[in-house]
C-alpha atoms as a PDB file:
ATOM      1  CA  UNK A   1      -4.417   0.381   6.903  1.00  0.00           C
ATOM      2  CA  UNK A   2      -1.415  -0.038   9.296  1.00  0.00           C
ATOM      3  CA  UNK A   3       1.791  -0.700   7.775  1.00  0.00           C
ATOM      4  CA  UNK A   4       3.565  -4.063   9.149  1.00  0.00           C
ATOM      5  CA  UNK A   5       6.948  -1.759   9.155  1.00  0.00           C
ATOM      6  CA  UNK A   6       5.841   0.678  11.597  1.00  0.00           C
ATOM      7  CA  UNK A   7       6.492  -0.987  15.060  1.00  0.00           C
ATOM      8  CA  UNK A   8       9.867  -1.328  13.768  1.00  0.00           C
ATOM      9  CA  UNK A   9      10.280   1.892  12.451  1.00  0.00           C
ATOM     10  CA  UNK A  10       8.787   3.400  15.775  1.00  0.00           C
ATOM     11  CA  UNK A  11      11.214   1.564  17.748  1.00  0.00           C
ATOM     12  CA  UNK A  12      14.147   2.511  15.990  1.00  0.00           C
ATOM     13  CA  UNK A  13      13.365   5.790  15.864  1.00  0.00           C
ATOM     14  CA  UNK A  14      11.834   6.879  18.984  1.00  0.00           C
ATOM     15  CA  UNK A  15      12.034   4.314  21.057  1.00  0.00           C
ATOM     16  CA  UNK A  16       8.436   3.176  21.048  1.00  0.00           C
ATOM     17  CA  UNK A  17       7.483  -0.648  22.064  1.00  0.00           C
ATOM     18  CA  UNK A  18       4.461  -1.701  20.557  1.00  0.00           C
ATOM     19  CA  UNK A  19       2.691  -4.753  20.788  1.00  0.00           C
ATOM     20  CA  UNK A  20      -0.929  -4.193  19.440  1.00  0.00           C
ATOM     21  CA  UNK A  21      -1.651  -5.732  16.161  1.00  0.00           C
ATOM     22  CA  UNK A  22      -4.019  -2.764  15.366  1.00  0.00           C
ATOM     23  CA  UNK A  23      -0.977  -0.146  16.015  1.00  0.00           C
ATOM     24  CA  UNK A  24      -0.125   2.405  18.795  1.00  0.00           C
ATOM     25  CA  UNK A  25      -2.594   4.614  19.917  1.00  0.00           C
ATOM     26  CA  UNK A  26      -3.119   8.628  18.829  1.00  0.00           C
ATOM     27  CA  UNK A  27      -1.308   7.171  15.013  1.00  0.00           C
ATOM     28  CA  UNK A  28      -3.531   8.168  11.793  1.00  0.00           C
ATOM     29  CA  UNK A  29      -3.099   5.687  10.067  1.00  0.00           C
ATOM     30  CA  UNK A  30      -1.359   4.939   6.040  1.00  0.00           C
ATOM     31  CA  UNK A  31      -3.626   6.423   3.710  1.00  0.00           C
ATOM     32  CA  UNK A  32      -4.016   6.862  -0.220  1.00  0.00           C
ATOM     33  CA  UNK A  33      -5.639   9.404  -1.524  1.00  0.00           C
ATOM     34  CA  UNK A  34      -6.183  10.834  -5.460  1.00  0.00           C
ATOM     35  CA  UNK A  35      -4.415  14.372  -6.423  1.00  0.00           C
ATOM     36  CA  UNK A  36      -4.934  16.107  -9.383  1.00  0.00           C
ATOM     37  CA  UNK A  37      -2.257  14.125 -11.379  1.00  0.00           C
ATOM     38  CA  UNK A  38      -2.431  10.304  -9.652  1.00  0.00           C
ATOM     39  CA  UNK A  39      -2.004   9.566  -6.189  1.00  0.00           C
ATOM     40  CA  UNK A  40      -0.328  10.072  -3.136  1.00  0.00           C
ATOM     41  CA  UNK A  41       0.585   8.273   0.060  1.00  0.00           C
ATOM     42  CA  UNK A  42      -0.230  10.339   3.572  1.00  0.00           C
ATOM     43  CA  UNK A  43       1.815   8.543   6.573  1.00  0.00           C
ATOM     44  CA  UNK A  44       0.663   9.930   9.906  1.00  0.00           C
ATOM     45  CA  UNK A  45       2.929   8.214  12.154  1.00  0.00           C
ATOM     46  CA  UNK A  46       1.841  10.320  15.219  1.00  0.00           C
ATOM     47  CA  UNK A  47      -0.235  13.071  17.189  1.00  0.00           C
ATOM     48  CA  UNK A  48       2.712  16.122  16.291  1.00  0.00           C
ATOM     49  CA  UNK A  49       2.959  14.323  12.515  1.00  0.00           C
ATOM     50  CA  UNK A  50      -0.980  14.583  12.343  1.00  0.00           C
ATOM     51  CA  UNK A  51      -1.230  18.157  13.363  1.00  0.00           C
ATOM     52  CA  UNK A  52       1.661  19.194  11.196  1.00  0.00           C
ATOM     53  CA  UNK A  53      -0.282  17.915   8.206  1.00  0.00           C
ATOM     54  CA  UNK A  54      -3.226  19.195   9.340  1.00  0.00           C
ATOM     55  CA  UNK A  55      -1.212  22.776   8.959  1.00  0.00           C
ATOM     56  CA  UNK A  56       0.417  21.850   5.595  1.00  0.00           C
ATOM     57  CA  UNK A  57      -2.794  20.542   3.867  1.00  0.00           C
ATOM     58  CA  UNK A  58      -4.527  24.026   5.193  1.00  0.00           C
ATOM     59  CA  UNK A  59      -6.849  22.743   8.148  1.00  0.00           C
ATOM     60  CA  UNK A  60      -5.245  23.861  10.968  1.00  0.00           C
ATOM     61  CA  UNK A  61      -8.514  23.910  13.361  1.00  0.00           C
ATOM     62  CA  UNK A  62      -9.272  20.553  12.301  1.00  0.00           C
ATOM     63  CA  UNK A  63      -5.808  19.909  14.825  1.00  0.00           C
ATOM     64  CA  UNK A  64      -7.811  20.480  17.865  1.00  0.00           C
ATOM     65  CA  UNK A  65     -11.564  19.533  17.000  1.00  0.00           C
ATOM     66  CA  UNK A  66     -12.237  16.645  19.218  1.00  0.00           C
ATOM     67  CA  UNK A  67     -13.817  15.470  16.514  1.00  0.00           C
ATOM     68  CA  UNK A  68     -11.213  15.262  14.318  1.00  0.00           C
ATOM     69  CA  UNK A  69      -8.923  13.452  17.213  1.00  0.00           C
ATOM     70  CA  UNK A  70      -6.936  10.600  15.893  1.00  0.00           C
ATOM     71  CA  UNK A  71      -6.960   9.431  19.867  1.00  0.00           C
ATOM     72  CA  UNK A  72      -7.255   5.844  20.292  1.00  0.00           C
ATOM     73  CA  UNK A  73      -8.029   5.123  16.367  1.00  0.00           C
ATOM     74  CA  UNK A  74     -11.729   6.138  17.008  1.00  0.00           C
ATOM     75  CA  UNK A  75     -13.407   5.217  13.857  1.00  0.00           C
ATOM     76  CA  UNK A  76     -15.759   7.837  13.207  1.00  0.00           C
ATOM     77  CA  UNK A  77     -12.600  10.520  13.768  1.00  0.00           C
ATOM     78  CA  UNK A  78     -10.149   8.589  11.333  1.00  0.00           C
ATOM     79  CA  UNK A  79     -12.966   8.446   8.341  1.00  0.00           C
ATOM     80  CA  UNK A  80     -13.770  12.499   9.133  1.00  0.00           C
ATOM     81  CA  UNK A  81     -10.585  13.545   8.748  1.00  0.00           C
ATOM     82  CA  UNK A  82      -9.952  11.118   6.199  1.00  0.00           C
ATOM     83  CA  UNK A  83     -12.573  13.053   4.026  1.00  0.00           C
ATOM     84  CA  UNK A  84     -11.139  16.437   4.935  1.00  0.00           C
ATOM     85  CA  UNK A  85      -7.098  15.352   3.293  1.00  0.00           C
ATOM     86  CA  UNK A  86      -9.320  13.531   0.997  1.00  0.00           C
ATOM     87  CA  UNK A  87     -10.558  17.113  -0.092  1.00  0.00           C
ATOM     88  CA  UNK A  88      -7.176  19.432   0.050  1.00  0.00           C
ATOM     89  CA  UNK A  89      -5.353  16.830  -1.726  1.00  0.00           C
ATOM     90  CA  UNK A  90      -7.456  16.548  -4.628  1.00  0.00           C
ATOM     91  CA  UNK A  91      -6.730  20.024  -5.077  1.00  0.00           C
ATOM     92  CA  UNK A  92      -3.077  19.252  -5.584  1.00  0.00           C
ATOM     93  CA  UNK A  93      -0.913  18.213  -7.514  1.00  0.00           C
ATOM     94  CA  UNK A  94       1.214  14.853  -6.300  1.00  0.00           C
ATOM     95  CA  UNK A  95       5.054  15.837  -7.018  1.00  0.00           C
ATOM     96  CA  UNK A  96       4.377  19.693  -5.501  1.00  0.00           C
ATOM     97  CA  UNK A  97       2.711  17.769  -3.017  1.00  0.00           C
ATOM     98  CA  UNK A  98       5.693  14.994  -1.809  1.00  0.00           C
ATOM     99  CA  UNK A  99       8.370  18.107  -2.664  1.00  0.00           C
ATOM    100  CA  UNK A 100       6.601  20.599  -0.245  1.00  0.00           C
ATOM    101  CA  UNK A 101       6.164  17.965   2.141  1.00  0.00           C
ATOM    102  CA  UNK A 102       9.551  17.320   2.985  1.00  0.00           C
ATOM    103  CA  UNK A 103      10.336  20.668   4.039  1.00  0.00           C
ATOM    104  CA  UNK A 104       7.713  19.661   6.536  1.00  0.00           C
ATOM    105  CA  UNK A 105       9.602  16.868   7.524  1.00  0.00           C
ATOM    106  CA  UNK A 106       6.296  14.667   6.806  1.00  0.00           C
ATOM    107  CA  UNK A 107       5.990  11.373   5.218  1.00  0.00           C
ATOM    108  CA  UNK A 108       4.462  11.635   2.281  1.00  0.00           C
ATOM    109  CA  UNK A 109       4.697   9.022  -0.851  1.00  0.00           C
ATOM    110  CA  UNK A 110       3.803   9.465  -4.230  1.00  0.00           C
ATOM    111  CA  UNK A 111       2.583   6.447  -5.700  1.00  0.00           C
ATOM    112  CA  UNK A 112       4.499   5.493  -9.139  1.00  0.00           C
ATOM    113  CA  UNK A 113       2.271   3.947 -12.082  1.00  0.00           C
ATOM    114  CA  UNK A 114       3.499   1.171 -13.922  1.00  0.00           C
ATOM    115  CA  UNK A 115       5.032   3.747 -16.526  1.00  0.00           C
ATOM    116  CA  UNK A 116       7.146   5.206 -14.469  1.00  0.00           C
ATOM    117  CA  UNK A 117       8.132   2.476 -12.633  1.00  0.00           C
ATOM    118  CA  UNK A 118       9.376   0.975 -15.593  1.00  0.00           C
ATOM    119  CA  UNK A 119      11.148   4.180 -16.865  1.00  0.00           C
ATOM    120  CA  UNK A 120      12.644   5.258 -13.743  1.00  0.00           C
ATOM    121  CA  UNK A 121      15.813   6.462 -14.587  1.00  0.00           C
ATOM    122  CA  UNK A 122      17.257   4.912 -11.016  1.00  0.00           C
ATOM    123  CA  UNK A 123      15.499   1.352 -12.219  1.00  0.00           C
ATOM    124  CA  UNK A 124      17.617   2.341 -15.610  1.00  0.00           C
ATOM    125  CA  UNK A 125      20.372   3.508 -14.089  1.00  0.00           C
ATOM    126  CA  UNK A 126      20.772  -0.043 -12.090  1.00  0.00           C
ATOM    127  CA  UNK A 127      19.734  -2.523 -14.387  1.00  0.00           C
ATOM    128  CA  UNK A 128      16.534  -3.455 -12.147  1.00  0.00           C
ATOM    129  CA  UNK A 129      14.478  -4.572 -15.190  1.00  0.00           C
ATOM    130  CA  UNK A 130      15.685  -7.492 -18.255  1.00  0.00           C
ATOM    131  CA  UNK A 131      14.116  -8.327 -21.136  1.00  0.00           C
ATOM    132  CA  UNK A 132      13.110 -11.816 -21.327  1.00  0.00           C
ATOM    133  CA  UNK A 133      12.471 -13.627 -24.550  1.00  0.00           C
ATOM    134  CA  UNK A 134       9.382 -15.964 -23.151  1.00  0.00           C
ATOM    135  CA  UNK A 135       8.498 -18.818 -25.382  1.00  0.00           C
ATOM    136  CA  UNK A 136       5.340 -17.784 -25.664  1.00  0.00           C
ATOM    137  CA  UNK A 137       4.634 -14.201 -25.072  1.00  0.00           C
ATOM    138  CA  UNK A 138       7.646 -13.034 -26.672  1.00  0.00           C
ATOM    139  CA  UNK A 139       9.974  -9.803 -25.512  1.00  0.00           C
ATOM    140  CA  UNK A 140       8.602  -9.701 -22.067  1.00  0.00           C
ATOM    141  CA  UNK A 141      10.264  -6.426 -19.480  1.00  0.00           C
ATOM    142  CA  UNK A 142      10.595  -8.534 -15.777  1.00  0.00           C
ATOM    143  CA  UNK A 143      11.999  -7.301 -12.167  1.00  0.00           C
ATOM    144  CA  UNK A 144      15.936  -8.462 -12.305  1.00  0.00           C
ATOM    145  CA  UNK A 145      17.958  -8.693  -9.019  1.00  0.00           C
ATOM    146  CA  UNK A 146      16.146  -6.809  -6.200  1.00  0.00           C
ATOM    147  CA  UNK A 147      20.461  -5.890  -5.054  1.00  0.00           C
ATOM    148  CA  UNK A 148      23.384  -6.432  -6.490  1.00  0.00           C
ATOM    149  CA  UNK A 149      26.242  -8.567  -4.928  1.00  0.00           C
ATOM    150  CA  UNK A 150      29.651  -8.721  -5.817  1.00  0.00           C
ATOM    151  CA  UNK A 151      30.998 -12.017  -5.094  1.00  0.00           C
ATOM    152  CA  UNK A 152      27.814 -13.962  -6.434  1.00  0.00           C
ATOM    153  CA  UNK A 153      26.193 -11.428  -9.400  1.00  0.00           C
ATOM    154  CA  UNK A 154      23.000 -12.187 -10.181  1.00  0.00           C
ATOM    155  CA  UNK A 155      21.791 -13.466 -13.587  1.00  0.00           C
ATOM    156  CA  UNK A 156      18.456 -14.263 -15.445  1.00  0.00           C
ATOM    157  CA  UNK A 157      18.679 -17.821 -15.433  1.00  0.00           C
ATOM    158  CA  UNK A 158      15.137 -18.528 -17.696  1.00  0.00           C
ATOM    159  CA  UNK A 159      12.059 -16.677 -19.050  1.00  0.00           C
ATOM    160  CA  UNK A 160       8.911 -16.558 -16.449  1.00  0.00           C
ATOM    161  CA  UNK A 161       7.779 -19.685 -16.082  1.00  0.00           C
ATOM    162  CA  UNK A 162       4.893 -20.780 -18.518  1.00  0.00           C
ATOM    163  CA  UNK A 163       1.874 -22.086 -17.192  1.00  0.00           C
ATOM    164  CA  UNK A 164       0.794 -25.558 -16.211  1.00  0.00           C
ATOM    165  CA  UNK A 165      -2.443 -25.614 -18.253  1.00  0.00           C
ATOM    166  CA  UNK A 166      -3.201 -30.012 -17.592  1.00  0.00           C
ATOM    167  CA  UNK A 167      -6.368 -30.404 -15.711  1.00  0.00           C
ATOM    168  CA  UNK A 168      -5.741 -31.604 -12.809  1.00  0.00           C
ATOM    169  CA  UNK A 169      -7.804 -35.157 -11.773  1.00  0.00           C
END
């Protein structure tokens, strides 16, 4: 899977035009994978990127194994060492995992359940989430304002909408 943000990202960052659909060449691509705990997002966004994480998840020689080459997306390479990180991080835990990794300067994501998306303490902290009396499903928790503006605040002007249940002809 190949991220719609990256060409832009690239760009800014270093530079890079890109005007495949599929992505830039030598990029392993967005991946999740299960830990121990939940999951975790693995963002190759290049060939130095990929062989740093080949270090940090323990498989250094899988760096320069043709086989393992993310070079030119080939298939067969991707799923390999898709199964490899598929193995090491399943040994790990997710939170050790995204903490270590940015002393690695690698993007890594954890991926947030529902739970604690809901009782973030930054979602808290900014009022992301209102409770919503709904006519019929009663106290219901729904995304607020995705920002906040001064000059024209945001408010919850009605519950989520309730369904259309007439058959249509």
């Amino acid at each position: 899977m190949l991220v719609t943000t990256y060409p832009a990202v690239a760009y800014s960052f270093l530079g890079q035009l890109h005007t495949n659909i599929s992505g830039p060449r030598e990029v392993f691509p967005c991946e999740v994978f299960p830990c121990k705990d939940g999951y975790i997002g693995l963002h190759g966004w290049g060939l130095a990127q990929w062989k740093t994480m080949c270090v940090f998840l323990g498989v250094p020689e899988i760096a320069e194994d043709p086989n393992f080459q993310p070079s030119g997306l080939l298939r067969e390479n991707v799923t390999r060492t898709k199964a490899v990180f598929a193995t090491k991080v399943k040994e790990r835990e997710r939170v050790e995992l995204f903490e270590s990794a940015g002393g690695w300067h690698l993007p890594v994501s954890l991926v947030a359940t529902t739970k604690e998306i809901l009782e973030s303490p930054q979602h808290e902290a900014q009022g992301f989430f209102q409770i919503v009396d709904h006519p019929l499903m009663g106290k219901v928790n729904t995304p607020g304002a995705p920002f906040k503006m001064t000059e024209t605040p945001w408010q919850l002007k009605s519950a989520v909408p309730e369904r259309n249940h007439r058959q249509r002809r």
